[in-house]
N, C-alpha and C. Protein backbone atom coordinates (compact mmCIF):
# COMPACT_ATOMS: atom_id res chain seq x y z
N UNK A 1 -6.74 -39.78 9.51
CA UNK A 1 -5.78 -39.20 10.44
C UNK A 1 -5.28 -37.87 9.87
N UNK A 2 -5.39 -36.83 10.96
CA UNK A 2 -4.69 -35.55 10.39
C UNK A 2 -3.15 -35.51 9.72
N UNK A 3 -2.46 -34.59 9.02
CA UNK A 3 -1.37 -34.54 8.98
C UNK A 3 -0.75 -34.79 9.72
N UNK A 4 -0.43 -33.92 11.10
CA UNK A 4 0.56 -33.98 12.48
C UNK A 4 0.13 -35.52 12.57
N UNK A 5 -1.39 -35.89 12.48
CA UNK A 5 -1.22 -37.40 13.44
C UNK A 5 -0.38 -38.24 12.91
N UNK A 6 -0.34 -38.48 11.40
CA UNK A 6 0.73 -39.13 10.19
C UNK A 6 2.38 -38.72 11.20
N UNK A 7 3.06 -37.31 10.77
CA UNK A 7 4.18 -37.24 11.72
C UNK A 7 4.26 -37.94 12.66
N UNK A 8 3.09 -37.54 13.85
CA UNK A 8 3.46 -38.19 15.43
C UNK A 8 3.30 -39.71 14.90
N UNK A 9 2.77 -39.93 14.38
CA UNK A 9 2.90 -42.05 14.21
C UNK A 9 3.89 -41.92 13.97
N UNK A 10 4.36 -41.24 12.49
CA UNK A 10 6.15 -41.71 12.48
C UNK A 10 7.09 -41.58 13.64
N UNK A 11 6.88 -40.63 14.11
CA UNK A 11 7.73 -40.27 15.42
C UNK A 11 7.38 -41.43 16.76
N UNK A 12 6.47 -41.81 17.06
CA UNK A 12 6.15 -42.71 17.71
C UNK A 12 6.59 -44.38 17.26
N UNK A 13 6.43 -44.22 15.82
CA UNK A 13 7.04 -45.90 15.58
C UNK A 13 8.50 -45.97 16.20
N UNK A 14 9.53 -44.66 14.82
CA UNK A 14 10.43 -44.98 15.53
C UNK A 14 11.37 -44.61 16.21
N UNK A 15 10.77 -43.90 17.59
CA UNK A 15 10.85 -44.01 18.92
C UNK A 15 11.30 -45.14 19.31
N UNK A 16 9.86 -45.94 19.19
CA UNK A 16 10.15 -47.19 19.39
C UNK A 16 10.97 -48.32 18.77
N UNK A 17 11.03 -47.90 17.39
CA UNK A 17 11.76 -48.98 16.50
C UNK A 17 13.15 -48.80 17.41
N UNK A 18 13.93 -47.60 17.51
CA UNK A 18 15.17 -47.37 17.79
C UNK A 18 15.36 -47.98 19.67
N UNK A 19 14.50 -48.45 20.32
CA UNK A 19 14.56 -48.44 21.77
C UNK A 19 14.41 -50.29 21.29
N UNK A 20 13.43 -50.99 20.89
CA UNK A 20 13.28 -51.97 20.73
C UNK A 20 13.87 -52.94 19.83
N UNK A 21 14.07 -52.37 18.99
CA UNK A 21 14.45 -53.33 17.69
C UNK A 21 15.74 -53.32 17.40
N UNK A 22 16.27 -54.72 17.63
CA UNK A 22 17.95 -54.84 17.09
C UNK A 22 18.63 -54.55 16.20
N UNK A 23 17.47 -54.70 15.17
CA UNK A 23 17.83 -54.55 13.62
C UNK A 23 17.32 -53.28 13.07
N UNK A 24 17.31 -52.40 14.20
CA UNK A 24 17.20 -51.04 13.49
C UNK A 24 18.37 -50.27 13.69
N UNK A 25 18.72 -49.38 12.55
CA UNK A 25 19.93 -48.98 12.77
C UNK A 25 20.55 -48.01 13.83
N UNK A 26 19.47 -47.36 14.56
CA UNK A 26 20.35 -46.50 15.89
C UNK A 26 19.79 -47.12 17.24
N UNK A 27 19.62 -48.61 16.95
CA UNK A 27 19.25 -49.38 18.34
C UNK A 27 20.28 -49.42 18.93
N UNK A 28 21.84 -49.37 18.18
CA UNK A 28 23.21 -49.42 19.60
C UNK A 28 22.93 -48.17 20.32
N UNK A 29 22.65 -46.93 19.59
CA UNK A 29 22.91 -45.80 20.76
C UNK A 29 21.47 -45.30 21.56
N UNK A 30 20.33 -46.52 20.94
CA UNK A 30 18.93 -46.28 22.33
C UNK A 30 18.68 -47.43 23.10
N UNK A 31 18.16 -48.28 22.77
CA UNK A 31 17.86 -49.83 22.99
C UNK A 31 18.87 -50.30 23.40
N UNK A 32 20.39 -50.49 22.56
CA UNK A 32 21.42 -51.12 23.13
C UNK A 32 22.13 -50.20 24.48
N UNK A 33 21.59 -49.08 24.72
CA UNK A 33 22.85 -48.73 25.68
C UNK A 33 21.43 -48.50 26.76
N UNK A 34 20.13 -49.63 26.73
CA UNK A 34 19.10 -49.80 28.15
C UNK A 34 18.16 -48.11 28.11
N UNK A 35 18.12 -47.58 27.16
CA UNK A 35 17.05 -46.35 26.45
C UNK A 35 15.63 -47.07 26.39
N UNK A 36 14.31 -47.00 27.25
CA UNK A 36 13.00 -47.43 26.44
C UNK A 36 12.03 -46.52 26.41
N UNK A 37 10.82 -46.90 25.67
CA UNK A 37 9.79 -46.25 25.61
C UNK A 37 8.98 -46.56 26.91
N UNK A 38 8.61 -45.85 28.13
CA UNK A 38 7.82 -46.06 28.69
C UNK A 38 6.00 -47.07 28.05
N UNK A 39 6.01 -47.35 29.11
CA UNK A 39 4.55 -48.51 28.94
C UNK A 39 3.51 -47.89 28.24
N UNK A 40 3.25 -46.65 28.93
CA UNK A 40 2.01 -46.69 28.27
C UNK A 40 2.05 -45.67 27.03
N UNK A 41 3.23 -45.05 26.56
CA UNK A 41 3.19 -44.85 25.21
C UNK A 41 3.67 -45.90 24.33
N UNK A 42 4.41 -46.46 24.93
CA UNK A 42 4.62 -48.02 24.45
C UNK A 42 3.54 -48.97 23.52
N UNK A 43 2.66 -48.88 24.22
CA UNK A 43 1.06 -49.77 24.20
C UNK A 43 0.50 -49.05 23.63
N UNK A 44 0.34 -47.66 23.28
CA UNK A 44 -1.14 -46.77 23.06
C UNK A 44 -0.52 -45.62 21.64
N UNK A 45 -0.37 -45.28 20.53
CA UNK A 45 -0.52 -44.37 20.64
C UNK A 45 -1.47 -43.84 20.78
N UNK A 46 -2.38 -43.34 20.94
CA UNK A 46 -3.15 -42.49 21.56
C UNK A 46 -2.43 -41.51 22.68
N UNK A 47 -2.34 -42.26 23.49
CA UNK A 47 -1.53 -41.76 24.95
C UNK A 47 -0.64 -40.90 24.54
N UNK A 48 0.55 -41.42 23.51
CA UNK A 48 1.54 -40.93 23.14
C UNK A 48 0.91 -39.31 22.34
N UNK A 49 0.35 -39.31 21.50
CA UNK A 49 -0.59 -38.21 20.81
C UNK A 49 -1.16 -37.48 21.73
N UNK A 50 -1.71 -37.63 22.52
CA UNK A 50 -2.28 -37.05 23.69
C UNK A 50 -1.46 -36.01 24.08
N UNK A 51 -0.18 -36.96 24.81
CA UNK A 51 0.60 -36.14 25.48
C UNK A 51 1.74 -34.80 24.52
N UNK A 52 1.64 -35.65 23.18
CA UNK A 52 2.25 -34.45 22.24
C UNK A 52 1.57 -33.55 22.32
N UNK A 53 0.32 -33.63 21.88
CA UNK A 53 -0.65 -31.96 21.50
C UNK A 53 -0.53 -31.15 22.80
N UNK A 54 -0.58 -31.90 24.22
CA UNK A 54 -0.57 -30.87 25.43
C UNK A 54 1.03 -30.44 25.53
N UNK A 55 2.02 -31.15 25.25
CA UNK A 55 3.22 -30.75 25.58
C UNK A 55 3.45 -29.82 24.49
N UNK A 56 3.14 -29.10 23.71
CA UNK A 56 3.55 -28.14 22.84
C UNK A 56 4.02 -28.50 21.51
N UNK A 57 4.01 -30.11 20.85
CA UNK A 57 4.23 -30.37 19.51
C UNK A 57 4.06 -29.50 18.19
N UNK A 58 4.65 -29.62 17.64
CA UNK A 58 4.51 -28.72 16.31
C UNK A 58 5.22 -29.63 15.29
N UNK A 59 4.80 -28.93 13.83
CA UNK A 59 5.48 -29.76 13.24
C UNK A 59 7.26 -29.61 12.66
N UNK A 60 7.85 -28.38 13.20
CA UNK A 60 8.66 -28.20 13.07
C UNK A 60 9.65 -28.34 14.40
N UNK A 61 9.11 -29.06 15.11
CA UNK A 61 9.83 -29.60 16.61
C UNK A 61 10.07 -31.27 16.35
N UNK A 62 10.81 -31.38 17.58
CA UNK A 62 11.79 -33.05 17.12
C UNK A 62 11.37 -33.59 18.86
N UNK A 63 10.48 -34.49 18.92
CA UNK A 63 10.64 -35.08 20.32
C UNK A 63 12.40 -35.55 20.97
N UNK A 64 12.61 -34.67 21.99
CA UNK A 64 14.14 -35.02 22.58
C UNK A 64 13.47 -35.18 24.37
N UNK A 65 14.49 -35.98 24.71
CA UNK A 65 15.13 -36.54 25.78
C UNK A 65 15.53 -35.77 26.43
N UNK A 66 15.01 -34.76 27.60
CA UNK A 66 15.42 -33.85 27.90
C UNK A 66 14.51 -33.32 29.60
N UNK A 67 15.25 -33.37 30.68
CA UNK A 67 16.43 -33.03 31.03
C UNK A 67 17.72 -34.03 31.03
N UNK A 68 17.56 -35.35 30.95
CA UNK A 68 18.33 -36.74 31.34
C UNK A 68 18.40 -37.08 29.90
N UNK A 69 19.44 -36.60 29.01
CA UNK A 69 19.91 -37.18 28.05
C UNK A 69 20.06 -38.70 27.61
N UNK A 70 20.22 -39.47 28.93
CA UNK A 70 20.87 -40.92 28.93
C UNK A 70 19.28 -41.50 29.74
N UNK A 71 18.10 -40.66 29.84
CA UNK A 71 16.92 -41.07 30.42
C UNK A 71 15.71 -41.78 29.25
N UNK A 72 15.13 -42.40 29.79
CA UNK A 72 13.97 -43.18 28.78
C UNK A 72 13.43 -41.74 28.05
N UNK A 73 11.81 -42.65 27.14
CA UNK A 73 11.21 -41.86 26.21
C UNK A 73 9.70 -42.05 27.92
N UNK A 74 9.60 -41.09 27.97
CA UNK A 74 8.39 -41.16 29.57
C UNK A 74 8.01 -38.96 28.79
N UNK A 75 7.15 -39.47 29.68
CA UNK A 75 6.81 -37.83 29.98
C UNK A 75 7.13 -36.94 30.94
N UNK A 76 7.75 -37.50 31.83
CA UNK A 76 8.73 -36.44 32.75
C UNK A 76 9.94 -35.94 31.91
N UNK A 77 10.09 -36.94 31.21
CA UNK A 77 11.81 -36.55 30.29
C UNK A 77 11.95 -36.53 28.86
N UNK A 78 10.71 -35.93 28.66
CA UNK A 78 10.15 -35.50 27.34
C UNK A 78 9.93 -33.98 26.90
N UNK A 79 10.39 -33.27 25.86
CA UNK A 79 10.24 -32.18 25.32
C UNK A 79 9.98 -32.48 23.78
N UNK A 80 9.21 -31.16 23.05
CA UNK A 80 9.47 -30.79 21.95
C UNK A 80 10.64 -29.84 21.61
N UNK A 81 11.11 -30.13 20.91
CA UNK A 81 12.61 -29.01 20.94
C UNK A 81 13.05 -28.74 19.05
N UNK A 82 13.51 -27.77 18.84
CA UNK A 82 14.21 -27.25 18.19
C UNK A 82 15.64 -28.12 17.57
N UNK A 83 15.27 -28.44 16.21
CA UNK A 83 16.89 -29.16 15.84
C UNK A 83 17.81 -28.40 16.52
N UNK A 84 18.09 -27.58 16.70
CA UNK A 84 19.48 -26.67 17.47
C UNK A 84 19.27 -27.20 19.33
N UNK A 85 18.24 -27.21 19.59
CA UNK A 85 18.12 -27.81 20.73
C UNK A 85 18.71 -29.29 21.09
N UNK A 86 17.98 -30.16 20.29
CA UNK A 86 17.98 -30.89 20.26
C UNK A 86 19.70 -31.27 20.06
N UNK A 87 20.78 -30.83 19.41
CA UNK A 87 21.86 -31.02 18.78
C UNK A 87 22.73 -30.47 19.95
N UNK A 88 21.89 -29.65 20.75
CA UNK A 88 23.04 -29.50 22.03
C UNK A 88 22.68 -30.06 23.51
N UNK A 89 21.38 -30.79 23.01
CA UNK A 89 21.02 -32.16 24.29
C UNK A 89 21.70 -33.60 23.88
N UNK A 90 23.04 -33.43 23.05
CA UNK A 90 23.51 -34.51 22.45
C UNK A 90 24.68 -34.97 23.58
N UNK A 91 24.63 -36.50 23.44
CA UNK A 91 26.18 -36.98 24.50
C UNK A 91 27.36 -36.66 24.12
N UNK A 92 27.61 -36.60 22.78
CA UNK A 92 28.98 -35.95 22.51
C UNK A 92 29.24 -33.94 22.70
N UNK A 93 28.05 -33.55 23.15
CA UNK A 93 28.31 -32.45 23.31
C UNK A 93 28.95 -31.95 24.97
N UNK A 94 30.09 -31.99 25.08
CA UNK A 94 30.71 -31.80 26.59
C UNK A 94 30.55 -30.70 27.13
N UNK A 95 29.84 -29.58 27.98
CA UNK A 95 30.63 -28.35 28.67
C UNK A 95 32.02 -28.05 28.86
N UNK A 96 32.19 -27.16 28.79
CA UNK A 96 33.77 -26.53 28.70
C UNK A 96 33.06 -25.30 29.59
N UNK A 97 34.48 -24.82 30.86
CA UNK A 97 34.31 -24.10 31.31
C UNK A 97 34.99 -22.13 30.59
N UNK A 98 34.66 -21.55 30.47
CA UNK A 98 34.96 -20.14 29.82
C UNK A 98 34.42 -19.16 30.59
N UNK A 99 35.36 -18.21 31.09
CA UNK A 99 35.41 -16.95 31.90
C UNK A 99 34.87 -17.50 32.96
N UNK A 100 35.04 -18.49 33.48
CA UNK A 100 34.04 -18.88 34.72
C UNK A 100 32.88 -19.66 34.90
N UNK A 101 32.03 -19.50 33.43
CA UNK A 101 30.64 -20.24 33.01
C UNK A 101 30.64 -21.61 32.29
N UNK A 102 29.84 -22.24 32.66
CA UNK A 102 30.10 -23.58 31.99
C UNK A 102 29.08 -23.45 30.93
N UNK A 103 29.82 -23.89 29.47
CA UNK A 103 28.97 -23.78 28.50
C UNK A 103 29.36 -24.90 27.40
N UNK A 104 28.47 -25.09 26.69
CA UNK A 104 28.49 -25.85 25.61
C UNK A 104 29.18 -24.88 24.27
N UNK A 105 30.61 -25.75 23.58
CA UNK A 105 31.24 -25.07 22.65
C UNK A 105 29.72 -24.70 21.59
N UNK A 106 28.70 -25.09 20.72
CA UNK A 106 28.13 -24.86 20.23
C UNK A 106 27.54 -22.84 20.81
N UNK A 107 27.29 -23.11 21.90
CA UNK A 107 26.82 -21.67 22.26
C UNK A 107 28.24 -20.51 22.28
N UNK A 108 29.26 -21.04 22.67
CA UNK A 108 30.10 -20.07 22.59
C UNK A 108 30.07 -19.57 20.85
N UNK A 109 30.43 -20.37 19.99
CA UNK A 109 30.98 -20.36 18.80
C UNK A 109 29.64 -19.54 18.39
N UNK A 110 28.44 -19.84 18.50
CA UNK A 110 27.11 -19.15 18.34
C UNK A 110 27.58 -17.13 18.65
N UNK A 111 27.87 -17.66 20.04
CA UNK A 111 28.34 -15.75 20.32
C UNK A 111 29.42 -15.11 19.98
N UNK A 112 29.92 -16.00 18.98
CA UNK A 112 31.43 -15.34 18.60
C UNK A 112 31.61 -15.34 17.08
N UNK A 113 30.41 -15.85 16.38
CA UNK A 113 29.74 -15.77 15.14
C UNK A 113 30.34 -16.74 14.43
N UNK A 114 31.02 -17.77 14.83
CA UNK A 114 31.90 -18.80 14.16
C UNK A 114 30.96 -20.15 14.00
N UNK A 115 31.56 -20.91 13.17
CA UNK A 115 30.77 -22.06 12.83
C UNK A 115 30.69 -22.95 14.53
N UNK A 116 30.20 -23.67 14.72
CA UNK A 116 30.19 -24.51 15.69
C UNK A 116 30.89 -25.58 15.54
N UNK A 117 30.88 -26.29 14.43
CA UNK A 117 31.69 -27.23 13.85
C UNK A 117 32.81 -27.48 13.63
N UNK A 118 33.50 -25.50 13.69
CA UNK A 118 35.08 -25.65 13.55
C UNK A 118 35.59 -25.37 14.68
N UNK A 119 34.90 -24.19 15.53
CA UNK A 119 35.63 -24.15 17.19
C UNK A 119 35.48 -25.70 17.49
N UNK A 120 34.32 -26.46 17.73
CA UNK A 120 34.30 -27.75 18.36
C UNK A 120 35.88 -28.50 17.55
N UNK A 121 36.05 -28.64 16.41
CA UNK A 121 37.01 -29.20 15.93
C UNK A 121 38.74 -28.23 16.77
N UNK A 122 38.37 -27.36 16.30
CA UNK A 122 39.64 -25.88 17.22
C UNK A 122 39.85 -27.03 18.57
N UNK A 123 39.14 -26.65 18.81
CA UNK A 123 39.17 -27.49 20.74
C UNK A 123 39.34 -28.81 21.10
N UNK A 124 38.29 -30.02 20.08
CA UNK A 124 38.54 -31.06 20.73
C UNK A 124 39.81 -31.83 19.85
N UNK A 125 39.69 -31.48 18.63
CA UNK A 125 41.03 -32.39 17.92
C UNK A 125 42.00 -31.87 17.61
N UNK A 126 41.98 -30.52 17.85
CA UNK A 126 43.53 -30.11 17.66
C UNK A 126 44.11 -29.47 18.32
N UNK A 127 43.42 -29.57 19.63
CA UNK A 127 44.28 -29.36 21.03
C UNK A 127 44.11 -27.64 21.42
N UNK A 128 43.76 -26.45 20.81
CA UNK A 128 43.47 -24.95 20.81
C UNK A 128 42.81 -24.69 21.51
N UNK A 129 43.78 -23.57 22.51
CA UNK A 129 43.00 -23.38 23.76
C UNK A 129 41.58 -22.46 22.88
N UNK A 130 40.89 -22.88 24.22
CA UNK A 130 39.30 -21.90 23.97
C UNK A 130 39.60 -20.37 23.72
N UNK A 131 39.77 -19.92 24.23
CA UNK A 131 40.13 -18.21 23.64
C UNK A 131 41.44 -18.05 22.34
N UNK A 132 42.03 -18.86 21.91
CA UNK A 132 42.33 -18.96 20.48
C UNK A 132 41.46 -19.24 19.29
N UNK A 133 40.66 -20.90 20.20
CA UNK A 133 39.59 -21.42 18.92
C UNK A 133 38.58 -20.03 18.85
N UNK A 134 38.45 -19.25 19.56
CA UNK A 134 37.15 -18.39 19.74
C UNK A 134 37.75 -17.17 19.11
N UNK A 135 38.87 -16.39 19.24
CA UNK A 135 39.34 -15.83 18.91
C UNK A 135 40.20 -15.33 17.18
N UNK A 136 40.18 -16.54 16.68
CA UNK A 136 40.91 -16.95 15.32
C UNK A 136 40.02 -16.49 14.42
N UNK A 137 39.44 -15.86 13.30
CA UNK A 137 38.22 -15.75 12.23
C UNK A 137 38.84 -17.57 10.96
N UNK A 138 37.55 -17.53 10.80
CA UNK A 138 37.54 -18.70 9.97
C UNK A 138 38.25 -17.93 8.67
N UNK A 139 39.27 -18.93 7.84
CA UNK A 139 39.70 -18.65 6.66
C UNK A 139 38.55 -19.03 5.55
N UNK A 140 38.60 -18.24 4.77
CA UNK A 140 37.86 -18.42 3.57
C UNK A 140 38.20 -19.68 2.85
N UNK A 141 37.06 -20.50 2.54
CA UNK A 141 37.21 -21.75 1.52
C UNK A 141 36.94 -20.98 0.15
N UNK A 142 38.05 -21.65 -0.43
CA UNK A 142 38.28 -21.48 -2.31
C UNK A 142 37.47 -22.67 -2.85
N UNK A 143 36.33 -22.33 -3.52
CA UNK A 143 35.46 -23.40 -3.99
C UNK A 143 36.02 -23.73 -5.32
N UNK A 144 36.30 -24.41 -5.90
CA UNK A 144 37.69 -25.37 -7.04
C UNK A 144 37.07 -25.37 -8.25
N UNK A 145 35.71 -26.21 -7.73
CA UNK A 145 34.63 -26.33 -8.56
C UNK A 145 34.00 -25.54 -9.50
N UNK A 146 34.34 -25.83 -10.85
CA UNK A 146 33.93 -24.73 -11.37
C UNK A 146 32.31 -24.77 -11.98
N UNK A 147 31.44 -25.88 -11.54
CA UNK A 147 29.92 -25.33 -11.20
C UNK A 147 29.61 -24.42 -10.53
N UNK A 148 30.26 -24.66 -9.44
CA UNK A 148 30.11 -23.73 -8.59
C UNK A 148 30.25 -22.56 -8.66
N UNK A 149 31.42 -22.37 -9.30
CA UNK A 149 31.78 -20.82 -9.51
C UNK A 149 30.65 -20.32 -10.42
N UNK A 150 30.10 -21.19 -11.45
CA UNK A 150 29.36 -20.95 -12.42
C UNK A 150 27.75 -20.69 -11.89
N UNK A 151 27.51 -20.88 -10.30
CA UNK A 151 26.43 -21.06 -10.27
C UNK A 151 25.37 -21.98 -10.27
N UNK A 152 25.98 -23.20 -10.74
CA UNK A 152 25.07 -24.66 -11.30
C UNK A 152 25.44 -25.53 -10.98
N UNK A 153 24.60 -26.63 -10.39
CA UNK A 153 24.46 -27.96 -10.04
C UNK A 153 25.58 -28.85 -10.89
N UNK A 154 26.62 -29.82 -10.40
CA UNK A 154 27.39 -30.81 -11.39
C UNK A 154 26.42 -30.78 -12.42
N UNK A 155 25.37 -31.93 -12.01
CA UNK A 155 24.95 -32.22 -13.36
C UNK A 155 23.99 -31.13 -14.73
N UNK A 156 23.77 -29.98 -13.63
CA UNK A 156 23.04 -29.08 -15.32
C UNK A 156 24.67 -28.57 -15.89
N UNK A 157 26.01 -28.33 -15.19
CA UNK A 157 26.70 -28.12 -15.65
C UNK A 157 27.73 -29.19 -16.88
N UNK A 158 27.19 -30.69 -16.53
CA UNK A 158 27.85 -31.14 -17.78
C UNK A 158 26.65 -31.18 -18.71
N UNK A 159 25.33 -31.05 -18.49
CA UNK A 159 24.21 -31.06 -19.20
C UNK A 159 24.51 -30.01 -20.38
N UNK A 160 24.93 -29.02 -19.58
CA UNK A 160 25.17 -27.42 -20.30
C UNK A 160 26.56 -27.63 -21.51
N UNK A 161 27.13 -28.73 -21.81
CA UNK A 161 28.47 -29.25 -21.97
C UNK A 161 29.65 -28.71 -21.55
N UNK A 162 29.64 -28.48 -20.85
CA UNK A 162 30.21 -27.48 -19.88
C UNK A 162 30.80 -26.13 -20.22
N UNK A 163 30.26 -25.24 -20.07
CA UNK A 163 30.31 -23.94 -20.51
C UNK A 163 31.53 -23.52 -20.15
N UNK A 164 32.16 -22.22 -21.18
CA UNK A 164 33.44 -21.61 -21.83
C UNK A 164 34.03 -21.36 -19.54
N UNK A 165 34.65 -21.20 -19.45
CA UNK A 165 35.04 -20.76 -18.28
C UNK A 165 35.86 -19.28 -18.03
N UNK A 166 36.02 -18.31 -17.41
CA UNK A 166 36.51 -17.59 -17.40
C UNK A 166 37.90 -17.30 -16.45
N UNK A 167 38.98 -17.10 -16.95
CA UNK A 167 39.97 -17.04 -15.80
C UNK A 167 40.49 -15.85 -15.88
N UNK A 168 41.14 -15.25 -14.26
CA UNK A 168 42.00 -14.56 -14.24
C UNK A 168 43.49 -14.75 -14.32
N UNK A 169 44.07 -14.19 -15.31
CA UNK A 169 45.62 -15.10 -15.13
C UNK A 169 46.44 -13.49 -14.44
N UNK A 170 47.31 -14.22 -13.70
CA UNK A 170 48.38 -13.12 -12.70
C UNK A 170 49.57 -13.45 -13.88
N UNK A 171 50.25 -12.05 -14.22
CA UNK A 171 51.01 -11.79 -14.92
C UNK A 171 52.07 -11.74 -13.84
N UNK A 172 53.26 -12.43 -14.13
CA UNK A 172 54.57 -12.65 -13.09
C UNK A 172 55.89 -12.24 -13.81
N UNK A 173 56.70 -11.85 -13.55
CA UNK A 173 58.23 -11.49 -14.22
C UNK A 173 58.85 -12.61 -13.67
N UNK A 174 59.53 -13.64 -14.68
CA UNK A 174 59.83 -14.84 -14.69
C UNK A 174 61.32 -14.53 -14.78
N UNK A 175 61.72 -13.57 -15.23
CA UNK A 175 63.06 -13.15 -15.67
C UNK A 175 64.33 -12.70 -14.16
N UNK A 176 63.57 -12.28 -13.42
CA UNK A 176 64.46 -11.74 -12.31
C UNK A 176 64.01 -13.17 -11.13
């Protein structure tokens, strides 16, 4: 079997592991919430392989569920897609309406050069209207860590016994 064919089996088992099997661990959010693999990729891969190589597979694409998020694994509602794709064909990802357009916070935060992770947080858990979360620049994180500062992994840094450190100390008038 070629390389890709190795991938597409994995991708094809578990497809299926996650639609079928109880005891796999993301069967609550495929299998348990009535998600399946259509029949005849079900039964065949072959079929299933087939239909990857014509639908545009690669090996840096993720089979998604797509246009019907909450739709089976079939070939009408099948794409190859892009992790970034794929992450905004997700159920927890809601539209929000902005200037008029309905969009997914991931794409706004995309055009406004901000993490996606923190407008989505701006908006859904701490209540900030959309043109604040969009509007605000992210504050700089102070990394503590002084591997980090150093450049090096925890462990080459206690390996290293942990090397001399350098500080800046702020001189203060304690007197007034």
């Amino acid at each position: 079997m070629k390389r890709h064919g190795q991938r597409l089996y994995t991708i094809w088992g578990r497809m299926k592991g996650r639609c079928e099997n109880p005891n796999d661990q993301r069967f609550a959010d495929y299998g348990g919430r009535g998600i399946k693999v259509c029949d005849e990729w079900r039964a065949d891969f072959a079929v299933f392989s087939e239909w990857a190589l014509r639908s545009g597979y690669a090996p840096d694409l993720t089979i998604d569920r797509f246009p019907d998020k909450d739709g089976d694994y079939e070939p009408a509602n099948c794409r190859w897609a892009t992790y970034t794709q794929q992450n905004r064909n997700r159920r927890d990802n809601k539209p929000i309406i902005h200037n008029g357009e309905t969009v997914l916070i991931p794409v706004l935060a995309e055009r406004c050069g901000l993490p996606a992770d923190i407008v989505k947080n701006r908006i859904n858990r701490y209540g900030w209207p959309v043109e604040v979360a969009l509007a605000t620049p992210v504050a700089a994180r102070i990394k503590r860590e002084p591997w980090v500062a150093a450049g090096m992994s925890r462990s080459s840094w206690y390996r290293a016994g942990r090397p001399a450190q350098t500080f800046t100390v702020e001189k203060r008038n304690i007197d007034a």
